[in-house]
C-alpha atoms as a PDB file:
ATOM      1  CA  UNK A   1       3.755  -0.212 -20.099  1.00  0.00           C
ATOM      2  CA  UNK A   2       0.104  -1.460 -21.395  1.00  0.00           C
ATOM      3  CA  UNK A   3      -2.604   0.851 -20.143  1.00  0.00           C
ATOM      4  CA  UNK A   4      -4.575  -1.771 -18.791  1.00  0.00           C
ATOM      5  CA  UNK A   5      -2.291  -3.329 -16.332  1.00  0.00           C
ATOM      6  CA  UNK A   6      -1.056   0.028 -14.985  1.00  0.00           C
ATOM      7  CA  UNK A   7      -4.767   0.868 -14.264  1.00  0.00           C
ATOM      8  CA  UNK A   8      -5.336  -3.151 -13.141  1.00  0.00           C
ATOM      9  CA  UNK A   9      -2.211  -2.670 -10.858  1.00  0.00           C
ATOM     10  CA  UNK A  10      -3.688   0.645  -9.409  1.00  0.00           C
ATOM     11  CA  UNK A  11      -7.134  -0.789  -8.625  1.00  0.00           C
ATOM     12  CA  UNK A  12      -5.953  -4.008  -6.948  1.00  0.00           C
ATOM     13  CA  UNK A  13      -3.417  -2.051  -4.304  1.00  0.00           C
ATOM     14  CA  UNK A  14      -6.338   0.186  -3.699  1.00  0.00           C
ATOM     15  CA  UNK A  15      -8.633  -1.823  -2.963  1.00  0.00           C
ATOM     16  CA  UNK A  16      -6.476  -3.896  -1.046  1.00  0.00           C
ATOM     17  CA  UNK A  17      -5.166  -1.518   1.404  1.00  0.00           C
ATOM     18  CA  UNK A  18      -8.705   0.114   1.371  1.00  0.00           C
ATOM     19  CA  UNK A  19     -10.000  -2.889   2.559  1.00  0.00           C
ATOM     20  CA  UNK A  20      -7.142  -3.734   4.694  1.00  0.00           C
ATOM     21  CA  UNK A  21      -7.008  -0.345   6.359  1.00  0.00           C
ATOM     22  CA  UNK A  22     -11.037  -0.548   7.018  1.00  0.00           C
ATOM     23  CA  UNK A  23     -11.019  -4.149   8.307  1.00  0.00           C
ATOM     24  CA  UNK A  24      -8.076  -2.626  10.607  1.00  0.00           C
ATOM     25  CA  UNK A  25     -10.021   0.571  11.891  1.00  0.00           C
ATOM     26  CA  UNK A  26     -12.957  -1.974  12.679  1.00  0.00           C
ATOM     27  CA  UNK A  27     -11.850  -5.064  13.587  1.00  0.00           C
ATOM     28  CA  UNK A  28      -8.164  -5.215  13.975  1.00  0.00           C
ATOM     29  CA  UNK A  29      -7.532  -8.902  15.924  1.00  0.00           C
ATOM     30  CA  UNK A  30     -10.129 -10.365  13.159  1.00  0.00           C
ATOM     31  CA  UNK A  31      -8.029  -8.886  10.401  1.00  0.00           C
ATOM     32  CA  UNK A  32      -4.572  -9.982  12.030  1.00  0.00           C
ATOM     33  CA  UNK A  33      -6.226 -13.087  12.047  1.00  0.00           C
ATOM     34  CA  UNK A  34      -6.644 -13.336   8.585  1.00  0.00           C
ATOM     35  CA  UNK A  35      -3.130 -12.099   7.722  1.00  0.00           C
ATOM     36  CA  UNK A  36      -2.006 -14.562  10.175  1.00  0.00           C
ATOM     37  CA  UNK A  37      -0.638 -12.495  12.720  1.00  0.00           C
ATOM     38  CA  UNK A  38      -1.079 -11.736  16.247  1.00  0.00           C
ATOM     39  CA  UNK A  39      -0.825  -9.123  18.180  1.00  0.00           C
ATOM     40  CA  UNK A  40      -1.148  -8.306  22.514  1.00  0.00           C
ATOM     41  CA  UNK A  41      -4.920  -7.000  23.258  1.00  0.00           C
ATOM     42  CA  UNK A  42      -3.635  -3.778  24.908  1.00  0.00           C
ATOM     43  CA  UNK A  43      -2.041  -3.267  21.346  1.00  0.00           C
ATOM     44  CA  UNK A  44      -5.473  -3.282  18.792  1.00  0.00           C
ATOM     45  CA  UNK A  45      -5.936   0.378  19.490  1.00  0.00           C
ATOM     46  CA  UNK A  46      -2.975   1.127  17.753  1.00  0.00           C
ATOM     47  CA  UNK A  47      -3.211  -1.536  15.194  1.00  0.00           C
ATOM     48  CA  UNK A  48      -6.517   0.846  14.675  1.00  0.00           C
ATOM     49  CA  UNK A  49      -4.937   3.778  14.326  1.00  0.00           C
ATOM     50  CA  UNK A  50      -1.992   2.079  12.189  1.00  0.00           C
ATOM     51  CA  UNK A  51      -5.308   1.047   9.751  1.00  0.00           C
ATOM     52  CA  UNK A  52      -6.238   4.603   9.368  1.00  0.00           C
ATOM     53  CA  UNK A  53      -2.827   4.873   7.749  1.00  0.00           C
ATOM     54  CA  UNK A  54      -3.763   2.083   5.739  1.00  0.00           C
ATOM     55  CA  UNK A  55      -7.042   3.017   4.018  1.00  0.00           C
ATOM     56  CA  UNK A  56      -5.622   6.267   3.259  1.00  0.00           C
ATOM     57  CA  UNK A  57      -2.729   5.057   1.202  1.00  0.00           C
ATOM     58  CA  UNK A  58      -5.605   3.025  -0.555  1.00  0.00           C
ATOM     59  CA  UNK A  59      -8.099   5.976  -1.418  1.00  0.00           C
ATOM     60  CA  UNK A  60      -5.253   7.487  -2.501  1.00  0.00           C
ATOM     61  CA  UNK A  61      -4.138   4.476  -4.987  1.00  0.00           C
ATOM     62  CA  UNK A  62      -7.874   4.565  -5.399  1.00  0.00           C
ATOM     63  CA  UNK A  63      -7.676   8.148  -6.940  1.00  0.00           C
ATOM     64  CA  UNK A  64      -4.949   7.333  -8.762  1.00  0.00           C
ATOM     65  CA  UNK A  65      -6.801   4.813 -10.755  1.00  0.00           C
ATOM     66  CA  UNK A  66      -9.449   6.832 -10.839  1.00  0.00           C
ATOM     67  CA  UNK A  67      -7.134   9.597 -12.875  1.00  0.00           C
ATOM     68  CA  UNK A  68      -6.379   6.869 -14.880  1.00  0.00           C
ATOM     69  CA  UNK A  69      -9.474   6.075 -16.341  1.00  0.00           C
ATOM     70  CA  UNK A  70     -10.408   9.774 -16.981  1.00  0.00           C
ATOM     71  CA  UNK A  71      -7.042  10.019 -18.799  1.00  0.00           C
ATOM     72  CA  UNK A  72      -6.549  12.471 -16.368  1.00  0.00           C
ATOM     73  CA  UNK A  73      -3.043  14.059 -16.038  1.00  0.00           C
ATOM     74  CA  UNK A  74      -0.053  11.734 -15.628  1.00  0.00           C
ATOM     75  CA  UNK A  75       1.665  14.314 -13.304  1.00  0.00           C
ATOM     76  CA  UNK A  76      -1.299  13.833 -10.855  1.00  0.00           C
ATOM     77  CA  UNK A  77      -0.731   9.881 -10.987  1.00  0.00           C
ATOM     78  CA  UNK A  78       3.243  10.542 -10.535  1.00  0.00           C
ATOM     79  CA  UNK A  79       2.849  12.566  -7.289  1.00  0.00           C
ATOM     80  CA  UNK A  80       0.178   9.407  -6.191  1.00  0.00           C
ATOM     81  CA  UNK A  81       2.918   7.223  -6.942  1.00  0.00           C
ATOM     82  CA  UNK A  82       6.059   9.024  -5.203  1.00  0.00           C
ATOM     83  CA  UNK A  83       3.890   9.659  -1.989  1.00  0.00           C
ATOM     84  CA  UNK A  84       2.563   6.090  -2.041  1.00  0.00           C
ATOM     85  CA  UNK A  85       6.127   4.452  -2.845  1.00  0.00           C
ATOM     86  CA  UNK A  86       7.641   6.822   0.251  1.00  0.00           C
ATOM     87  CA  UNK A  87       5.483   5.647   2.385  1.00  0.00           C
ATOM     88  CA  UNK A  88       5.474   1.954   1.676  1.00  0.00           C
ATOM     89  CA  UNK A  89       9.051   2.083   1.762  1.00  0.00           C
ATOM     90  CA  UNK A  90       8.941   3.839   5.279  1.00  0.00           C
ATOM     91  CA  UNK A  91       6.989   0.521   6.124  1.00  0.00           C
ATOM     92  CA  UNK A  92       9.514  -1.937   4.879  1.00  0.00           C
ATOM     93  CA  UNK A  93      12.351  -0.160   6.838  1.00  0.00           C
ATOM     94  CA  UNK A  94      10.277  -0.512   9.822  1.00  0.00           C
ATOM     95  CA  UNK A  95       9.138  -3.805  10.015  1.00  0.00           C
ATOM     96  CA  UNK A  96      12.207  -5.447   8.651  1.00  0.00           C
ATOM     97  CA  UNK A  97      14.340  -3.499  11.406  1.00  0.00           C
ATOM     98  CA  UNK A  98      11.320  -5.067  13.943  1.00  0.00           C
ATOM     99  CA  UNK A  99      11.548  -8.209  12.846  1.00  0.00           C
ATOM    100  CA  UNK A 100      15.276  -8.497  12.943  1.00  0.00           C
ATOM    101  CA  UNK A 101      14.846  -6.680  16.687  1.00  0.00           C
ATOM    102  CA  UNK A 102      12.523  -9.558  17.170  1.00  0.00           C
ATOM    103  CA  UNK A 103       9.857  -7.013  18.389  1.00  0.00           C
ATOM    104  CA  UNK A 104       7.521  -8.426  15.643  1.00  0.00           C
ATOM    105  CA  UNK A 105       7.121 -11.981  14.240  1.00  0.00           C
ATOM    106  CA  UNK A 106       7.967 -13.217  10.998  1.00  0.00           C
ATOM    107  CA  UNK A 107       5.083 -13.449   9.423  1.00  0.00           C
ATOM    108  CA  UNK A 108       4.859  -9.840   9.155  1.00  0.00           C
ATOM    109  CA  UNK A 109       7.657 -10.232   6.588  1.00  0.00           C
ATOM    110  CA  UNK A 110       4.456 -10.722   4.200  1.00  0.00           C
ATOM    111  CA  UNK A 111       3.526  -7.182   4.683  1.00  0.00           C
ATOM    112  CA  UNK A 112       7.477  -6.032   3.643  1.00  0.00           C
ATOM    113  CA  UNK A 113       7.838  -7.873   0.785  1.00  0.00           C
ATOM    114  CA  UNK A 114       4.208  -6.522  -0.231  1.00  0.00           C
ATOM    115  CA  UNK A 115       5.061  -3.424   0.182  1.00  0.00           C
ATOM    116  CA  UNK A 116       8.332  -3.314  -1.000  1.00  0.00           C
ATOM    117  CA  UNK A 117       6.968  -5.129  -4.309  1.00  0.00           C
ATOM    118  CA  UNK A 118       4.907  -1.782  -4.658  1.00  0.00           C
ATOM    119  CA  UNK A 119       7.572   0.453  -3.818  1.00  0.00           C
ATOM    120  CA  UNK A 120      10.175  -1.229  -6.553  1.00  0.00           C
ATOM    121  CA  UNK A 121       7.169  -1.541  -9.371  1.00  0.00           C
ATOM    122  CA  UNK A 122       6.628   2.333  -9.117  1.00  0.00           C
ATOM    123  CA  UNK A 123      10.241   3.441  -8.622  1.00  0.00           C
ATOM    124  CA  UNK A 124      10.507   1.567 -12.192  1.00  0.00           C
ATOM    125  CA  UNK A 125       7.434   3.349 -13.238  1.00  0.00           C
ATOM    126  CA  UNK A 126       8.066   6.333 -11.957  1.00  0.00           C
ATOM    127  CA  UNK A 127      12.129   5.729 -13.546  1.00  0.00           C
ATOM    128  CA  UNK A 128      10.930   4.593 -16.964  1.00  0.00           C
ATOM    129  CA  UNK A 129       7.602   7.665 -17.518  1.00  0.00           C
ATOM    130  CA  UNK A 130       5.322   4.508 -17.607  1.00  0.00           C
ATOM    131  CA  UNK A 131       2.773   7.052 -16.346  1.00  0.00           C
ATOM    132  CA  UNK A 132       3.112   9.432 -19.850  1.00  0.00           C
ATOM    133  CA  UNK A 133       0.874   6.386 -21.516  1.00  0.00           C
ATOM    134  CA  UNK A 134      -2.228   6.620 -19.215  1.00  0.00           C
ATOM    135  CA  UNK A 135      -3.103   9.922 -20.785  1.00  0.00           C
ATOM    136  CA  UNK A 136      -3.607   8.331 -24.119  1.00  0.00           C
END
């Protein structure tokens, strides 16, 4: 895998779920606004909390792409990926079983397949040692 789009791919899910989990903590019916979504006003606290989640899966992508430019170590970037790639897949489970409870609208099916996009990408990565070329 080309060095450039590995490091591309890492800096545009960090900053996205950086951004994201921010735009949660701070203004959580704005944000579900922009994704579409709704959710009950006694519920934005959590949705808060839920973005807290959020930004820290993207400092940590954020990191990883940061290794990546130092040509820091690719076992560094692997654990990144793993723990990222568990967690977004923790996050597909759940909102597909929601949405299929029909405890959360479709639309969040957006966030699953996002997710889940991320989670298959890396298990390749992770599969194929596409991390072994960053350290070039």
């Amino acid at each position: 895998m080309n060095r450039r789009i590995l490091i591309g791919y890492q800096l545009a899910i960090g900053l996205s779920d950086t951004m994201t989990g921010a735009l949660l903590i701070t203004a959580p019916e704005f944000t579900l606004a922009l994704m579409r979504l709704r959710a009950p006003a006694d519920a934005l606290v959590y949705i808060s909390f839920i973005g807290s989640f959020v930004l820290s899966v993207g400092l940590s992508c954020l990191y990883g792409a940061y290794v990546m430019m130092r040509r820091g170590s690719p076992c560094k970037l692997e654990i990144v990926w793993l723990l990222t790639a568990i967690t977004r897949a923790g996050v597909v489970i759940f909102v597909l079983a929601q949405i299929l409870a029909h405890t959360l609208e479709a639309g969040w099916f957006t966030v699953a397949v996002t997710d889940g996009a991320c989670v298959l990408f890396q298990a390749i990565g992770l599969r194929k040692g596409w991390l072994a070329y960053v350290a070039r």
